[in-house]
N, C-alpha and C. Protein backbone atom coordinates (compact mmCIF):
# COMPACT_ATOMS: atom_id res chain seq x y z
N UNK A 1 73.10 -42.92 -4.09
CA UNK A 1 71.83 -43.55 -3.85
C UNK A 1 71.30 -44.18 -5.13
N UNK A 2 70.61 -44.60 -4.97
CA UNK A 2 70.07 -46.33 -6.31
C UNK A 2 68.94 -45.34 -7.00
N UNK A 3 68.39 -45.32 -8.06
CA UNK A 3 67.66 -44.22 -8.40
C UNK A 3 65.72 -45.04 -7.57
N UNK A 4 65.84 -44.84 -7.01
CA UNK A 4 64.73 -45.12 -5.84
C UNK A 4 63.73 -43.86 -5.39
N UNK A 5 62.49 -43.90 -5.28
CA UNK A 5 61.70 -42.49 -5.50
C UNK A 5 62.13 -42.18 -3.54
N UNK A 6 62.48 -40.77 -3.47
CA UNK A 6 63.10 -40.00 -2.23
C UNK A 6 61.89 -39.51 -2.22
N UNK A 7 61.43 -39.05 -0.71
CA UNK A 7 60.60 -38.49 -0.11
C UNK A 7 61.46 -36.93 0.72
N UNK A 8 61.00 -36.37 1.02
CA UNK A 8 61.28 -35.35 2.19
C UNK A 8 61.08 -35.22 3.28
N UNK A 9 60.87 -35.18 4.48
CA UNK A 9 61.01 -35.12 5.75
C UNK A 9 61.20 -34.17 6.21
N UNK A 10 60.43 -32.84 7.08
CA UNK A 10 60.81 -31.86 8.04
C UNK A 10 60.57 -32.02 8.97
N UNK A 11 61.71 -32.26 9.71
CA UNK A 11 61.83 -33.19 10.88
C UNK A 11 62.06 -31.64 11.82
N UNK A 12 61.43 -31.70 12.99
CA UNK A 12 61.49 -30.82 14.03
C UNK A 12 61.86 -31.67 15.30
N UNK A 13 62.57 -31.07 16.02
CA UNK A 13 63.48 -31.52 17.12
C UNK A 13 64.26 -30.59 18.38
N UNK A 14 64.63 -30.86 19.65
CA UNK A 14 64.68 -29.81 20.11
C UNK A 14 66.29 -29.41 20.07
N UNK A 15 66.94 -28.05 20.62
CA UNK A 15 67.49 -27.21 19.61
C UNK A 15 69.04 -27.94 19.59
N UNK A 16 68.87 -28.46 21.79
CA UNK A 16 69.89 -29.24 22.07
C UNK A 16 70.47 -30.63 21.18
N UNK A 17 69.47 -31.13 21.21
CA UNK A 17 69.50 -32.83 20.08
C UNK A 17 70.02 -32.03 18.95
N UNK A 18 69.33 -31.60 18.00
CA UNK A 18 70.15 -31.24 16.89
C UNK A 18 71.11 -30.77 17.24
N UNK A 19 72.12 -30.57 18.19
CA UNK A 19 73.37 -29.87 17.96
C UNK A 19 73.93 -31.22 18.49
N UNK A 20 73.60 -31.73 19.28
CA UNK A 20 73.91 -33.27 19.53
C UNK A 20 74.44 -34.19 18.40
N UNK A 21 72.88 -34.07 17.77
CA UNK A 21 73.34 -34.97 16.01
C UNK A 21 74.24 -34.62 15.03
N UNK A 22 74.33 -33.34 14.91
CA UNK A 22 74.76 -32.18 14.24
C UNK A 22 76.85 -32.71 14.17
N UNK A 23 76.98 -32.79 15.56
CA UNK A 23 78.11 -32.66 16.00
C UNK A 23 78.77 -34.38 15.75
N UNK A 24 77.80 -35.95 16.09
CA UNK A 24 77.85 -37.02 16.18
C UNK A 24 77.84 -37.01 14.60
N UNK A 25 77.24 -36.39 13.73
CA UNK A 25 77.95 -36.41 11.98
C UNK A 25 78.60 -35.78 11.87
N UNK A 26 79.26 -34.83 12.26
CA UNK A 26 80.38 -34.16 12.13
C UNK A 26 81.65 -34.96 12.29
N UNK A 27 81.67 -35.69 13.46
CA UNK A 27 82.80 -36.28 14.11
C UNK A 27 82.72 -38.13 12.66
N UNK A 28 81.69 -38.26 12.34
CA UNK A 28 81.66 -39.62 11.26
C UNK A 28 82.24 -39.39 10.46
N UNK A 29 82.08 -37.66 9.94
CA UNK A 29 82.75 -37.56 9.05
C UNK A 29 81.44 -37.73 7.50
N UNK A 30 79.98 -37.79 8.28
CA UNK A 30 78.74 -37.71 7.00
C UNK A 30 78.26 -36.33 7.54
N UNK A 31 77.06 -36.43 6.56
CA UNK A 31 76.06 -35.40 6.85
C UNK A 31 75.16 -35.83 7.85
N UNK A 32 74.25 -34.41 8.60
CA UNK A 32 73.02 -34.99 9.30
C UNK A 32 72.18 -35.85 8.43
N UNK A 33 72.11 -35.53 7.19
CA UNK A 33 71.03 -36.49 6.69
C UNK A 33 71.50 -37.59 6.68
N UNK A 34 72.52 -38.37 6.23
CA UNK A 34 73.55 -39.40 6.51
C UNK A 34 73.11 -40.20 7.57
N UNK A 35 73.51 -39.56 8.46
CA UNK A 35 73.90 -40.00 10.00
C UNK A 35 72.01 -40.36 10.34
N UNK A 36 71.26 -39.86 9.99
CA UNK A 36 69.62 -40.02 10.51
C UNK A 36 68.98 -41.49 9.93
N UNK A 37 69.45 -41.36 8.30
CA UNK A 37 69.11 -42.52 7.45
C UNK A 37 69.61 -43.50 8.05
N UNK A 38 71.22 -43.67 8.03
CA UNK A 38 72.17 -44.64 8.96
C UNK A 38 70.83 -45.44 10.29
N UNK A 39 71.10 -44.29 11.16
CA UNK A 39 70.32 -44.89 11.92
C UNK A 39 69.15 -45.37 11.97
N UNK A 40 67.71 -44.64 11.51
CA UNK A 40 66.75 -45.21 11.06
C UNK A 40 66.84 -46.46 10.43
N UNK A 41 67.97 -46.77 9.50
CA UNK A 41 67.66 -48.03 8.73
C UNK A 41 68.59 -49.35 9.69
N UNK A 42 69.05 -48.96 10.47
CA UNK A 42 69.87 -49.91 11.76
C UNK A 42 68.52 -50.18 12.77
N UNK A 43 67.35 -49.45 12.79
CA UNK A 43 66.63 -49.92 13.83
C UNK A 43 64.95 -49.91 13.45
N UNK A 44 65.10 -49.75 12.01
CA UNK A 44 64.00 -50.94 11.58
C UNK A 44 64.39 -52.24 11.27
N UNK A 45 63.73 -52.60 12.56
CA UNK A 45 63.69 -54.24 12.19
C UNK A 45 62.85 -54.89 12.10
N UNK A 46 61.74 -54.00 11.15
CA UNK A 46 60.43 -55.02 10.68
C UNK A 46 58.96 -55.64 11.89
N UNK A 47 59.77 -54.72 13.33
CA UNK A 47 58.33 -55.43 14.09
C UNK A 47 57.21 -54.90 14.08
N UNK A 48 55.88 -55.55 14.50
CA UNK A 48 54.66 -54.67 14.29
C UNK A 48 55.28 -53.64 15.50
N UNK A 49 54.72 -52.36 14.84
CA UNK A 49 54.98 -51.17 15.85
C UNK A 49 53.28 -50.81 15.75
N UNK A 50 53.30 -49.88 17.05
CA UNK A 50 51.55 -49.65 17.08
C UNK A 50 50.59 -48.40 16.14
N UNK A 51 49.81 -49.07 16.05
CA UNK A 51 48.98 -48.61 14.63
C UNK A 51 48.49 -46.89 14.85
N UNK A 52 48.59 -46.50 16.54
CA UNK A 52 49.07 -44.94 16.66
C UNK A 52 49.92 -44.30 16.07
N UNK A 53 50.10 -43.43 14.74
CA UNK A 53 51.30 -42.61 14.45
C UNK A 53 51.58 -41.86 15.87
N UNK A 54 51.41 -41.41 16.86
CA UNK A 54 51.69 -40.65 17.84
C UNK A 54 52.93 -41.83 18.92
N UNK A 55 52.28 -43.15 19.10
CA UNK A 55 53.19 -43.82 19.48
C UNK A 55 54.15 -44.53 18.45
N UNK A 56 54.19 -44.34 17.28
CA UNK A 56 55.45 -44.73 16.12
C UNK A 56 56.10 -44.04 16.33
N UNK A 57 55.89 -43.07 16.59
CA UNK A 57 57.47 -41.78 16.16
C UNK A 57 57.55 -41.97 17.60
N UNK A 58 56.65 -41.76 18.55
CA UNK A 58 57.50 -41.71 20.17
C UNK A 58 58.40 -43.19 19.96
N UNK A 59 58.44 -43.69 19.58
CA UNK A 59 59.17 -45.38 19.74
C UNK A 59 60.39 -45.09 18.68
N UNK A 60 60.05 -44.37 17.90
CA UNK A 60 61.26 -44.63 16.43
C UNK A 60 62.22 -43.02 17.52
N UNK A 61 61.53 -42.19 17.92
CA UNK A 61 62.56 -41.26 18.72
C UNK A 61 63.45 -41.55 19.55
N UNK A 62 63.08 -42.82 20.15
CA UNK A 62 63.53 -43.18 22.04
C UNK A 62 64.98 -44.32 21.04
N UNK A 63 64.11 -44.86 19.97
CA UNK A 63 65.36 -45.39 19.57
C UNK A 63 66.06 -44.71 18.89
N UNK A 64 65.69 -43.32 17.75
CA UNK A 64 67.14 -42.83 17.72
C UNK A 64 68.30 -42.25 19.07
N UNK A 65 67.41 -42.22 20.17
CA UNK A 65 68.22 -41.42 21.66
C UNK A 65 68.64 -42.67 21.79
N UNK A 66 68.53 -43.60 22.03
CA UNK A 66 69.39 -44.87 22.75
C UNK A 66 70.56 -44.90 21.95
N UNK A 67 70.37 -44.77 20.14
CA UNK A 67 71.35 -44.95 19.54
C UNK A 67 72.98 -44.13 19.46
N UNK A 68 71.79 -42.58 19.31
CA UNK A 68 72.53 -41.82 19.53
C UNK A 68 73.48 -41.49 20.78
N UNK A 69 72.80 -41.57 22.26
CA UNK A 69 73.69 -41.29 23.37
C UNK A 69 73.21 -42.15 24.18
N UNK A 70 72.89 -43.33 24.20
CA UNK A 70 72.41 -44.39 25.10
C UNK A 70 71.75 -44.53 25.86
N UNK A 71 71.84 -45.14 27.03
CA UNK A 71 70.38 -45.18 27.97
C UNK A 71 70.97 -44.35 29.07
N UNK A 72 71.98 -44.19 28.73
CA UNK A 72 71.93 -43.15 30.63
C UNK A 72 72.02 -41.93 30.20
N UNK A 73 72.40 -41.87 28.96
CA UNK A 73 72.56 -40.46 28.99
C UNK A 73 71.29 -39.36 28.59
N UNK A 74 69.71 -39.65 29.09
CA UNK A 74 68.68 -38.88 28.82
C UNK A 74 68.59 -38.12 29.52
């Protein structure tokens, strides 16, 4: 990583998904943290999202699930 100031994140999730993610970095061959950044930075794409933090993360969640196991599989 670029020497860039890192933040932390305690991300809570339910027990199934994390073993979900857990397993989808396992098989990449990264870490969960890896595999989260990966995606987060594949699906910001800069649009206004709504000025609710309650509906940001519901929107930034639905797109890590699409990413992660797609649309049928919820």
């Amino acid at each position: 990583m670029s020497e860039q100031e890192i933040k932390t994140l305690n991300l809570r999730m339910p027990v199934e998904l994390h073993a979900r993610c857990k397993e989808r970095a396992r098989m990449e061959g990264v870490s969960l943290n890896t595999l989260i950044l990966k995606i987060l930075n594949e699906y910001d794409d800069g649009e206004d999202l709504p000025k609710n933090a309650e509906e940001r993360l519901i929107r930034r969640i639905q797109r890590i699930e699409k990413a992660l196991f797609g649309e049928n599989d919820k």
